[in-house]
Structures are given as structure tokens and as C-alpha cells.
Protein backbone atom coordinates (compact mmCIF):
# COMPACT_ATOMS: atom_id res chain seq x y z
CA UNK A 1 131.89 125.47 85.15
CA UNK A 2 133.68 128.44 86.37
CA UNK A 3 137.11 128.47 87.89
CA UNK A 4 135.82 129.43 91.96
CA UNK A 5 133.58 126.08 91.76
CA UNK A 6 136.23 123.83 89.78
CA UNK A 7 138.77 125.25 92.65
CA UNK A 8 135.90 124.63 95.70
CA UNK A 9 134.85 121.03 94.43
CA UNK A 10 138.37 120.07 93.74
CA UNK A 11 138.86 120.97 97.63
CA UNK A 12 136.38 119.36 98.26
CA UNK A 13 137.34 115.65 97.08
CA UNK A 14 140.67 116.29 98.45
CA UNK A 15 139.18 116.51 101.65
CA UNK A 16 137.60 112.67 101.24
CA UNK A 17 140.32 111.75 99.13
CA UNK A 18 140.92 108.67 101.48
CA UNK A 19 137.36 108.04 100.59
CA UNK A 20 138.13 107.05 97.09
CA UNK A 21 141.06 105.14 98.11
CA UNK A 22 143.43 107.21 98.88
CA UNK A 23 144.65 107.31 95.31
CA UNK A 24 146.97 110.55 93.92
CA UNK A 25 145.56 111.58 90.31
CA UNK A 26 142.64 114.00 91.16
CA UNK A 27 142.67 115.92 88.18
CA UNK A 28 139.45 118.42 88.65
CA UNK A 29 136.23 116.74 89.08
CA UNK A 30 133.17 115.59 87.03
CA UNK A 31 129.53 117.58 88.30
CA UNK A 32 127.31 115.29 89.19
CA UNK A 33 123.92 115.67 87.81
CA UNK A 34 120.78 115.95 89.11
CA UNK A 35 119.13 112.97 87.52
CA UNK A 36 115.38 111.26 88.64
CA UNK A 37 115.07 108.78 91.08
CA UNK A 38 113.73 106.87 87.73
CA UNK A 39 115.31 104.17 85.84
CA UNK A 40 119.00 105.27 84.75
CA UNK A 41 120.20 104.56 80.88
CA UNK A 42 123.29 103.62 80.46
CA UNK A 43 125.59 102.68 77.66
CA UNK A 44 128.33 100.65 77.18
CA UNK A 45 130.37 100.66 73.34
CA UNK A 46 132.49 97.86 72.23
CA UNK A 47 135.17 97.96 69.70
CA UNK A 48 134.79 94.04 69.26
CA UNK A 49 132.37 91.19 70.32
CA UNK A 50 131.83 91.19 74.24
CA UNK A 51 132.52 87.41 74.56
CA UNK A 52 135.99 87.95 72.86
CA UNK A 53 137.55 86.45 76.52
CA UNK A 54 139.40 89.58 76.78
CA UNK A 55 139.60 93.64 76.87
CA UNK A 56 135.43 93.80 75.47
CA UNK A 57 134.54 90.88 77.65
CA UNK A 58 135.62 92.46 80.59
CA UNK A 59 134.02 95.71 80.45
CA UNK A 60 130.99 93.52 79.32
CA UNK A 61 131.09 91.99 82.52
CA UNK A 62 131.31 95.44 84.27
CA UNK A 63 127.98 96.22 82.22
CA UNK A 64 126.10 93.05 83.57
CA UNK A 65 126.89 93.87 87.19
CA UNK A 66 125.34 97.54 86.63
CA UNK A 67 122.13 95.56 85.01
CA UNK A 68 121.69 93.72 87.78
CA UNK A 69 121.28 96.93 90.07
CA UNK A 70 117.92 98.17 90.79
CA UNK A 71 116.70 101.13 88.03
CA UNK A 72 119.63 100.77 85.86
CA UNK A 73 118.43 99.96 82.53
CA UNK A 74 121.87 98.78 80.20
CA UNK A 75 122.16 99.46 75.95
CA UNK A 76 125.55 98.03 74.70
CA UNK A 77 126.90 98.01 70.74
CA UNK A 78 129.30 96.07 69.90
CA UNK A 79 132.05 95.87 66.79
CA UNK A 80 132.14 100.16 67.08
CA UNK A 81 135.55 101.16 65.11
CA UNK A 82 137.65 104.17 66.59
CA UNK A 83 136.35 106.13 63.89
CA UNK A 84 133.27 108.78 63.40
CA UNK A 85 131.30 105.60 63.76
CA UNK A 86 132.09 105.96 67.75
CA UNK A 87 130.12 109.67 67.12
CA UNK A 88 127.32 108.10 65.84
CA UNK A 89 126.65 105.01 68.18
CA UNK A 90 127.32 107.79 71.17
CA UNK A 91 124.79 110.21 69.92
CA UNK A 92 122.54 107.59 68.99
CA UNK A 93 121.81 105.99 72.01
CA UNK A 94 121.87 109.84 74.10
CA UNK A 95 119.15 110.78 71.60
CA UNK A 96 117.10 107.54 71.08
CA UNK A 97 117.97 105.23 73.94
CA UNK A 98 118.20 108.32 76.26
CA UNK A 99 121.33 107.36 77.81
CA UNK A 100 122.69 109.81 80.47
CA UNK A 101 125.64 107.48 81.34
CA UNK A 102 128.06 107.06 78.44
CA UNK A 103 130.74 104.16 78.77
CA UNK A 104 132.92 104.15 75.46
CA UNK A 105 135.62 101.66 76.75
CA UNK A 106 138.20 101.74 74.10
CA UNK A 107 141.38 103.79 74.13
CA UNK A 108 140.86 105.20 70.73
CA UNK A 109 137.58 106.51 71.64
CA UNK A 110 138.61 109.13 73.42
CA UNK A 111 140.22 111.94 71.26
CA UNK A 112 138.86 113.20 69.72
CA UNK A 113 135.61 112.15 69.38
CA UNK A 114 134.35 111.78 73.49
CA UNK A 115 135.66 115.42 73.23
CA UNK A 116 134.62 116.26 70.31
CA UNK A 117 130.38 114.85 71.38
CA UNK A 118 130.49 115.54 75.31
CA UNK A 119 130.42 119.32 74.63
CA UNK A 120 127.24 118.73 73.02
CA UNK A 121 125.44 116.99 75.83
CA UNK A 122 126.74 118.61 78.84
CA UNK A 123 123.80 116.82 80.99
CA UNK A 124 125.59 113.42 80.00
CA UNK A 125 128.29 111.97 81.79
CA UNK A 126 131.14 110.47 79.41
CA UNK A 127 133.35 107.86 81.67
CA UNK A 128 136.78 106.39 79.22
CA UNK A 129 138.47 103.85 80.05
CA UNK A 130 142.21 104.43 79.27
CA UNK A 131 143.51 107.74 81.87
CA UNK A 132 143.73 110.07 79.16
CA UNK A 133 141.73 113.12 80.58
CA UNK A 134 143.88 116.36 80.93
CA UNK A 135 143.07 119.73 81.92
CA UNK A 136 140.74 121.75 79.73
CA UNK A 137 138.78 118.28 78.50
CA UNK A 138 135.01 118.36 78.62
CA UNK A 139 133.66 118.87 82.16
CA UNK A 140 131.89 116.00 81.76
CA UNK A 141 134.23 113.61 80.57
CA UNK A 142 136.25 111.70 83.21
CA UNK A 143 138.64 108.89 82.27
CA UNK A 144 139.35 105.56 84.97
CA UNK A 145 141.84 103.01 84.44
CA UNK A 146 143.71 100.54 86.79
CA UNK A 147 147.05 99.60 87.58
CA UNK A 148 147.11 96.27 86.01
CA UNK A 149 151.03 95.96 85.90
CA UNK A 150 150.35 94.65 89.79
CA UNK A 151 148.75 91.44 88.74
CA UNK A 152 150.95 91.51 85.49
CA UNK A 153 153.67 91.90 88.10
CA UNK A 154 152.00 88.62 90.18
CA UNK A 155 151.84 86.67 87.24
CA UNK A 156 155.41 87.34 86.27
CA UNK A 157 156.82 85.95 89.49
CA UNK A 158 154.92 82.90 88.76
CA UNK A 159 156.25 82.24 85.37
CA UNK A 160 159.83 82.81 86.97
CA UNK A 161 159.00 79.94 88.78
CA UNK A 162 157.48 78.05 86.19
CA UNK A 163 160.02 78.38 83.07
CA UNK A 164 162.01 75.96 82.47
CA UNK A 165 163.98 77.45 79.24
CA UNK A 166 164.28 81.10 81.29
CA UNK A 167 162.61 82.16 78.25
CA UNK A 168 159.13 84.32 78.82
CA UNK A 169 157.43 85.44 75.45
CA UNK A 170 155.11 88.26 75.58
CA UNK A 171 152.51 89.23 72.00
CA UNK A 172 151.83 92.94 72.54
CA UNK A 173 149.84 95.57 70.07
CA UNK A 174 151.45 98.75 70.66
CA UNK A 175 154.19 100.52 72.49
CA UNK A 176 152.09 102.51 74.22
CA UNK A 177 152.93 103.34 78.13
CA UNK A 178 149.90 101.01 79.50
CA UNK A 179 151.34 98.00 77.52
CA UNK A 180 154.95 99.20 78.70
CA UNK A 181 154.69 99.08 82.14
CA UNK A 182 152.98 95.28 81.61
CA UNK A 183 155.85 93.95 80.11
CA UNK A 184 158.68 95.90 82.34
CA UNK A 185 156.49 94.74 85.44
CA UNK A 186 156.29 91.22 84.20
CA UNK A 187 159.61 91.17 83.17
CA UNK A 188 161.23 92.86 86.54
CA UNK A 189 159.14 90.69 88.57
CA UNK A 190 160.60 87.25 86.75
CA UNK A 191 164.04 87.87 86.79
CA UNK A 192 164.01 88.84 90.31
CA UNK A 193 163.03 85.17 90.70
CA UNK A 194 165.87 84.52 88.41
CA UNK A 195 167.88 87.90 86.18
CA UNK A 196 169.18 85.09 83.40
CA UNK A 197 165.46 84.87 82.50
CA UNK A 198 164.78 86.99 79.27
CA UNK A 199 161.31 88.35 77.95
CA UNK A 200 161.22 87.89 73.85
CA UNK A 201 158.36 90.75 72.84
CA UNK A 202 156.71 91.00 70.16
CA UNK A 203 154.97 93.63 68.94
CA UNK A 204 151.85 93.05 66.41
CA UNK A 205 151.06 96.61 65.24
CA UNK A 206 147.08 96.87 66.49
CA UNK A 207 144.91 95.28 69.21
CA UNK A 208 142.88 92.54 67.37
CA UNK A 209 145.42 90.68 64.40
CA UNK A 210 144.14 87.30 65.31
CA UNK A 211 147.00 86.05 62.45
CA UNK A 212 150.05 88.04 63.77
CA UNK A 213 148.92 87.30 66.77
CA UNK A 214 149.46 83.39 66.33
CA UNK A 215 152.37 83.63 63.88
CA UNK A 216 154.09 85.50 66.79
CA UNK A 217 152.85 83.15 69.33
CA UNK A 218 154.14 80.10 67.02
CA UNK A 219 157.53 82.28 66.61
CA UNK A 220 157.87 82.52 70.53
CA UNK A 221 157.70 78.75 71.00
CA UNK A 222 160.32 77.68 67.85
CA UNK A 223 162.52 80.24 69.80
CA UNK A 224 162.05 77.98 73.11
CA UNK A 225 159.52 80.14 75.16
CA UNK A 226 157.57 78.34 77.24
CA UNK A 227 155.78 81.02 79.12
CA UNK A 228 153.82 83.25 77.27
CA UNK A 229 151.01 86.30 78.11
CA UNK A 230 149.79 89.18 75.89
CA UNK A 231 148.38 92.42 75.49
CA UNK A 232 146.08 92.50 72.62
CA UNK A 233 142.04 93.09 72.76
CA UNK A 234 141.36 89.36 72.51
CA UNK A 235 143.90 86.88 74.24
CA UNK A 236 141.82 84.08 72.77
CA UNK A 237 144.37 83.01 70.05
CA UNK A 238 147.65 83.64 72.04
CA UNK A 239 146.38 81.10 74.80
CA UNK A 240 145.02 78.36 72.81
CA UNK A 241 148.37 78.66 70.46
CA UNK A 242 150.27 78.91 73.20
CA UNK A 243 148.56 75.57 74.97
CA UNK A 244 148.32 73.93 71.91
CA UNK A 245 152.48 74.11 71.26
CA UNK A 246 152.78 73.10 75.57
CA UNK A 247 153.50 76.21 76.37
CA UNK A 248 152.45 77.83 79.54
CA UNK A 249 150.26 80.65 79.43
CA UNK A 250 149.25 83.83 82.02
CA UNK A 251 146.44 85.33 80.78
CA UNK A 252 144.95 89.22 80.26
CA UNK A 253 141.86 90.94 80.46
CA UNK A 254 139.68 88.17 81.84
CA UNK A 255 140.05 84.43 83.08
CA UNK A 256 141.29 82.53 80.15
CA UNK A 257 141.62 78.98 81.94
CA UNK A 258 138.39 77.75 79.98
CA UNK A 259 140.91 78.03 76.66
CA UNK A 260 143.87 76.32 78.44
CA UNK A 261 142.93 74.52 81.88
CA UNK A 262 145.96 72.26 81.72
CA UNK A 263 148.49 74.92 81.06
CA UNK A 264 147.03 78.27 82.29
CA UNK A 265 149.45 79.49 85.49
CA UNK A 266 147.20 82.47 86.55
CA UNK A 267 147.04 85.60 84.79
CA UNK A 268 145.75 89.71 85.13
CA UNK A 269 142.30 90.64 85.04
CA UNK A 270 140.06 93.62 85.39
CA UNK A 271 137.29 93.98 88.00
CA UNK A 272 134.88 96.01 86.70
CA UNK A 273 131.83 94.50 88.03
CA UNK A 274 133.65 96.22 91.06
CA UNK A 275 134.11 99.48 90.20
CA UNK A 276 131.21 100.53 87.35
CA UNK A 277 128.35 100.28 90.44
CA UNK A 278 130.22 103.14 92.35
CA UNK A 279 129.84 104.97 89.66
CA UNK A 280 126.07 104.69 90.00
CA UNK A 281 126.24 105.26 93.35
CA UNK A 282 127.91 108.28 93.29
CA UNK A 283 125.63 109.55 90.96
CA UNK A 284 122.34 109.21 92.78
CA UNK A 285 123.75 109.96 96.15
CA UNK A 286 124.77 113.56 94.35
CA UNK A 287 128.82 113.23 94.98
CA UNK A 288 131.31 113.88 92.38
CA UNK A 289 133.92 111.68 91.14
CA UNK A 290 137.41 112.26 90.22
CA UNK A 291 137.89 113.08 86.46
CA UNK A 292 140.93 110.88 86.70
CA UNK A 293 140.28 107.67 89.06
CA UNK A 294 142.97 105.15 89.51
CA UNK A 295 143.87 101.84 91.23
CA UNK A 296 145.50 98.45 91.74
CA UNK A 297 144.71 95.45 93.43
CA UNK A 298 143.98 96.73 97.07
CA UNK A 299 141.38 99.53 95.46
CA UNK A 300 139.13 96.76 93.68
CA UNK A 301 140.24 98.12 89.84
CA UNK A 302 141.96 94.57 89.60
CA UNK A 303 142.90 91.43 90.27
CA UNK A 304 144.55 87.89 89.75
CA UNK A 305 142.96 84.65 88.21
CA UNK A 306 143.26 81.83 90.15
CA UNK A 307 146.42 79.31 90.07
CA UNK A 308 145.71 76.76 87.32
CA UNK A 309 146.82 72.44 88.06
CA UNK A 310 150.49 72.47 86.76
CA UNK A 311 151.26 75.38 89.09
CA UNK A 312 153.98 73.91 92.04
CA UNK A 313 154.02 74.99 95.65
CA UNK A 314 156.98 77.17 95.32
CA UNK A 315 155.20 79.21 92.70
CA UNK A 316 151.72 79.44 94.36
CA UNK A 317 153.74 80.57 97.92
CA UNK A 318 155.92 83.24 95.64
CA UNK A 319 153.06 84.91 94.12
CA UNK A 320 150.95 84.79 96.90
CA UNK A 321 153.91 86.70 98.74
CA UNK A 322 153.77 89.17 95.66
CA UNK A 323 149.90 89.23 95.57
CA UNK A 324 150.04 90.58 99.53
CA UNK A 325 153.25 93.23 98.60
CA UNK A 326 150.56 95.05 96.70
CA UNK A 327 147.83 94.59 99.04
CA UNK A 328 149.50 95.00 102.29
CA UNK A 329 153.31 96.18 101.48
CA UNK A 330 154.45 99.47 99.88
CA UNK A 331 153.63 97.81 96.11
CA UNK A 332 156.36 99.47 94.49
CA UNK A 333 157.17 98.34 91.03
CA UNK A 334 159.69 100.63 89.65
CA UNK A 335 162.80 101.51 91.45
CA UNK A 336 166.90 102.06 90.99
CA UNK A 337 168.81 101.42 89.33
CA UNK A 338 166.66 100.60 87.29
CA UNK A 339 167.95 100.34 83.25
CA UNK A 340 166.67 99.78 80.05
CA UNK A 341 167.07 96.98 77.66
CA UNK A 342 169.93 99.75 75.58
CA UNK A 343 171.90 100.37 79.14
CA UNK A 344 170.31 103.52 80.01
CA UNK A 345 169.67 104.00 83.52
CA UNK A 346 165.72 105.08 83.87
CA UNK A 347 165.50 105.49 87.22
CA UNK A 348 168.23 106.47 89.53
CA UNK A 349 169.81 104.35 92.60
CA UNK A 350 167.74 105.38 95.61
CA UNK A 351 164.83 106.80 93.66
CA UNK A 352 161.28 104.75 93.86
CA UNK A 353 157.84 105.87 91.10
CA UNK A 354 155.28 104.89 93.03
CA UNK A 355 151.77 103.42 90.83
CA UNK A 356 150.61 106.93 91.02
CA UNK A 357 153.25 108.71 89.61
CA UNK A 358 152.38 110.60 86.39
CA UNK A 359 155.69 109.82 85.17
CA UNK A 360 154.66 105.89 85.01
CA UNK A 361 151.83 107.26 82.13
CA UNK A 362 154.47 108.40 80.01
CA UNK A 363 156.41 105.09 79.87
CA UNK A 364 158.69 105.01 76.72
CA UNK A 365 161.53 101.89 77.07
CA UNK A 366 161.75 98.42 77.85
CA UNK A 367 163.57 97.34 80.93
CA UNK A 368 166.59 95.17 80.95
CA UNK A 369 166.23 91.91 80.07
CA UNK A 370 163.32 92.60 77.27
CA UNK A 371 164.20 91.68 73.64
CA UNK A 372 162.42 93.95 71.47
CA UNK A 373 162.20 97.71 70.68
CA UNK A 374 159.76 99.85 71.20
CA UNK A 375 160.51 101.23 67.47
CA UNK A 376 158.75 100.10 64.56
């Protein structure tokens, strides 16, 4: 691709910018190829099972709404590591099943090996899930992801209504920015329902420790949580643990009421079954796509499970109210003063991020209120 057509494409999806939703990160563009009005292959790669109610599930889901479309034929793997194993499945199914769609949905996937394989198939498009394209990446690679911290954000004024203790507990994987700005908007949402309401955090180390991932749950509840939520590849455990103790639970990923019917609040899901078909649409009606593509609630990326039974009027009306401040309102999260759980002032009286700044992706500190550290 040279330089005059990156410039004259980028132009031109600035132009219809408000076509895509209006949303900020257009980082250079993905060419769209000139495939056959034939059947289109495309593949889908799992890190674990795609009924693990959670982060595979939900891409999983994403896949069966692209099956059901007319000439899209779908191959999925599951249980793929972040390892050269992701290289192999890739190439595999470009050069057996013929794939000319590429979905590798988990973060680690990414770098290096999409960038390391999409050079090598520049007819193929390679579509991450996890924002982490940057100038200079593969022309064919483009990277999606949505702004989940809204429904995170929805769910945590709910369980500021909901606790009792003003404890919230919160099992996380990593410190990385995406899990960051779920707790902070969880956490910011909550105590502005109440500020003596804490968030206990803790962190497990990687995204599927079914065993930490319960011990910490059990830990939460001996420490007098009683609402918790997660960010780990399967929320399975945390839920049921959490129910099990009588604990509350928001769930993450997908709708985890079937675990927990009596004590699931509501919780932050993907909609992918949303988004993956304009993908194929795009495609075959010859448009290019954004190499970064971003959204929230009001864009389709995500949304909110439904209130569970034990949820009270006051709660369902509050998060309702924050449910339309995303779709309707200015759905600003982050905002001054704004500090960090050390004092440090991260965002300055009279200064607003709004979801699309860049400077939300690079998310390093807890907010106020959070017990934990982002240090190991």
C-alpha cells in the first residue's frame, strides 16, 4: 500500500466517519478485497472452550450469527494457546480450510504472531479483538474492541444500590488498561451512589486460574463482600462461588444468570452477533473498515444483561438512568478531580477523557476507593 492511497482512503472514511458511528480512533484503513460472490470462509480461534459462559463464549456467539448469514461458511478451533500454536491453527485453516476472514479473538494473539502470519497472506483479512493495531502493522490486520467499562459502569451503580456491607469485590487477571478502566468505572460509578463504598481487587495473575479464581472469590466474601464481578476468560467459577457463599454477583463477557438466577443483579456483555455481520457486509459491498474500530453501548459493541429477581426498584430506576447517560447523555466516565487509590490526582479539576481518548488505552492506576495495586 503506498503512502498517496493510505492518505486518499484514510480521507476517505473520514468523510463517512458518522457512518461508522461517529467514533474517533481511525487509525489508517484495512483494503478491502475483491473476493467472489461465492461462499466466504471464515475463521474464528479460541484460546478456551466456546461454552466457557464468558470471553470464548461470546465471540462464539459472534461466530454463530455470521453462520447464519447467507454464503458464509464458519471453521472455529478451540483451546489455541498464545503461543506458535496460534501460527499454526491460522495458517492451517488459510491453506486447508481456505479461510479469507481470520478472527483470532484473544489478546495475546496479536503480537507477534497476527503480525508475524498476515504479511504472508496479504489477500487475507486478520480482524483482533483487543485495540492493539498501531501504525506500521500489517495492512491487513485491523484490531476492534468495545468500550465495555459503560455497562461495567451500569452494573456498578447497581451494586451501589444493592450492597449492604459497602463492600464490592472484584477477581481480575491482569493489570492491563482494558481490565483497569472496568474496575475504576465500576468502582466510580458505586461510590457515586455512595463514596464510603470500597472495591477489594484481586488480582489472579492470568485469564483462566479456575482455583485462584475461587480462593479469591472465597477470600472476598470472609472479608464481607457481598457484591462481586470479574474479569477473567471464564466468569463461570467467580459466579457460582460467589452465589453459592450469598453473595451478589454482576457478571462479564456473557449472561451468567443461568449460574446464579437468584443472586445475579445484571452484569456487562459483548454483542458480537452485532458487530461481526458488518464486517461481512463491508466486505462484499467493497468498503473499507477502520483498522481500529471502537464503541460502547449506543454503537452496538455492547450491552447490559437484564436485571435479575432480588434487584429493588431503586436500583433498576438508577441504572436504567445510567444505561440512558451512555446512550443518550454525554457518557463520560472519567473526569476531575479525579485521584488514584495512592492520592495522586489523574485527571485534573475541569478536565473530562472522553471513551475515545487514546489516553484511556494506556490506563495504569486504580481510582480512589480500590484496594489493591496494580504491582505484583
Amino acid at each position: 500500500m503506498t503512502h498517496n492511497h493510505t492518505s486518499a482512503s484514510r480521507r476517505r472514511l473520514l468523510k463517512s466517519a458518522a457512518g461508522l458511528g461517529g467514533l474517533g480512533l481511525l487509525s489508517g484503513l484495512a483494503p478491502g478485497v475483491a473476493w467472489s460472490a461465492q461462499t466466504l470462509p471464515v475463521g474464528f480461534i479460541y484460546v478456551g472452550p466456546k461454552d466457557d459462559f464468558g470471553y470464548n463464549q461470546a465471540h462464539a456467539e459472534g461466530a454463530a450469527a455470521l453462520a447464519r448469514m447467507d454464503g458464509v461458511k464458519i471453521y472455529e478451533q478451540e483451546n489455541v494457546p498464545e503461543t506458535l500454536e496460534v501460527q499454526k491453527v491460522m495458517e492451517s485453516m488459510i491453506n486447508f480450510d481456505r479461510t479469507r476472514m481470520l478472527f483470532p479473538t484473544s489478546f495475546g494473539y496479536y503480537d507477534p504472531h497476527i503480525k508475524k502470519v498476515a504479511p504472508k497472506y496479504p489477500d487475507v483479512e486478520f480482524l483482533h479483538c483487543g485495540g492493539l493495531y498501531e501504525e506500521g502493522d500489517p495492512a491487513n490486520a485491523s484490531s476492534y474492541f468495545g468500550y465495555i467499562d459503560e455497562a461495567q459502569y451500569v452494573a456498578g451503580t447497581v451494586a451501589g444500590h444493592m450492597t449492604k456491607s459497602k463492600k464490592l469485590g472484584f477477581v481480575a487477571a491482569k493489570p492491563i488498561p482494558q481490565v483497569l478502566r472496568n474496575i475504576n468505572a465500576y468502582t466510580i460509578a458505586a461510590r457515586k451512589v455512595d463514596p464510603n463504598i470500597t472495591m477489594q481487587v484481586i488480582f489472579t495473575g492470568d485469564w483462566a486460574m479456575p482455583v485462584k479464581e475461587a480462593e479469591a472469590t472465597n477470600s472476598l466474601v470472609n472479608q464481607g463482600v457481598d457484591v462481586i464481578t470479574c474479569h477473567v476468560d471464564s466468569p463461570k467459577v467467580v459466579t457460582q462461588t460467589a452465589a453459592d457463599r450469598g453473595a451478589f454477583v454482576t457478571g462479564y463477557h456473557v449472561d451468567q444468570s443461568p449460574l446464579a438466577p437468584d443472586q445475579y443483579l445484571t452484569g456487562a456483555e459483548w454483542n458480537w452477533p452485532e458487530i461481526y455481520p458488518r464486517f461481512v457486509k463491508w466486505q462484499r459491498a467493497g468498503k473499507d473498515w477502520p483498522h481500529l474500530y471502537r464503541g460502547g453501548l449506543k454503537e452496538g459493541f455492547v450491552k447490559t444483561s437484564d436485571y435479575g429477581p432480588a434487584v429493588t426498584d431503586a436500583a433498576r430506576k438508577a441504572g436504567d438512568e445510567a444505561l440512558a447517560y451512555f446512550m443518550d447523555g454525554p457518557g463520560v466516565i472519567y473526569e476531575g478531580e479525579l485521584r488514584d487509590n495512592r492520592g495522586n490526582v489523574v485527571i485534573a479539576s475541569g478536565e473530562a477523557h472522553k471513551q475515545t481518548d487514546i489516553q484511556l488505552e494506556k490506563m495504569d492506576y486504580l481510582v480512589e476507593g480500590v484496594i489493591g495495586s496494580t504491582r505484583s
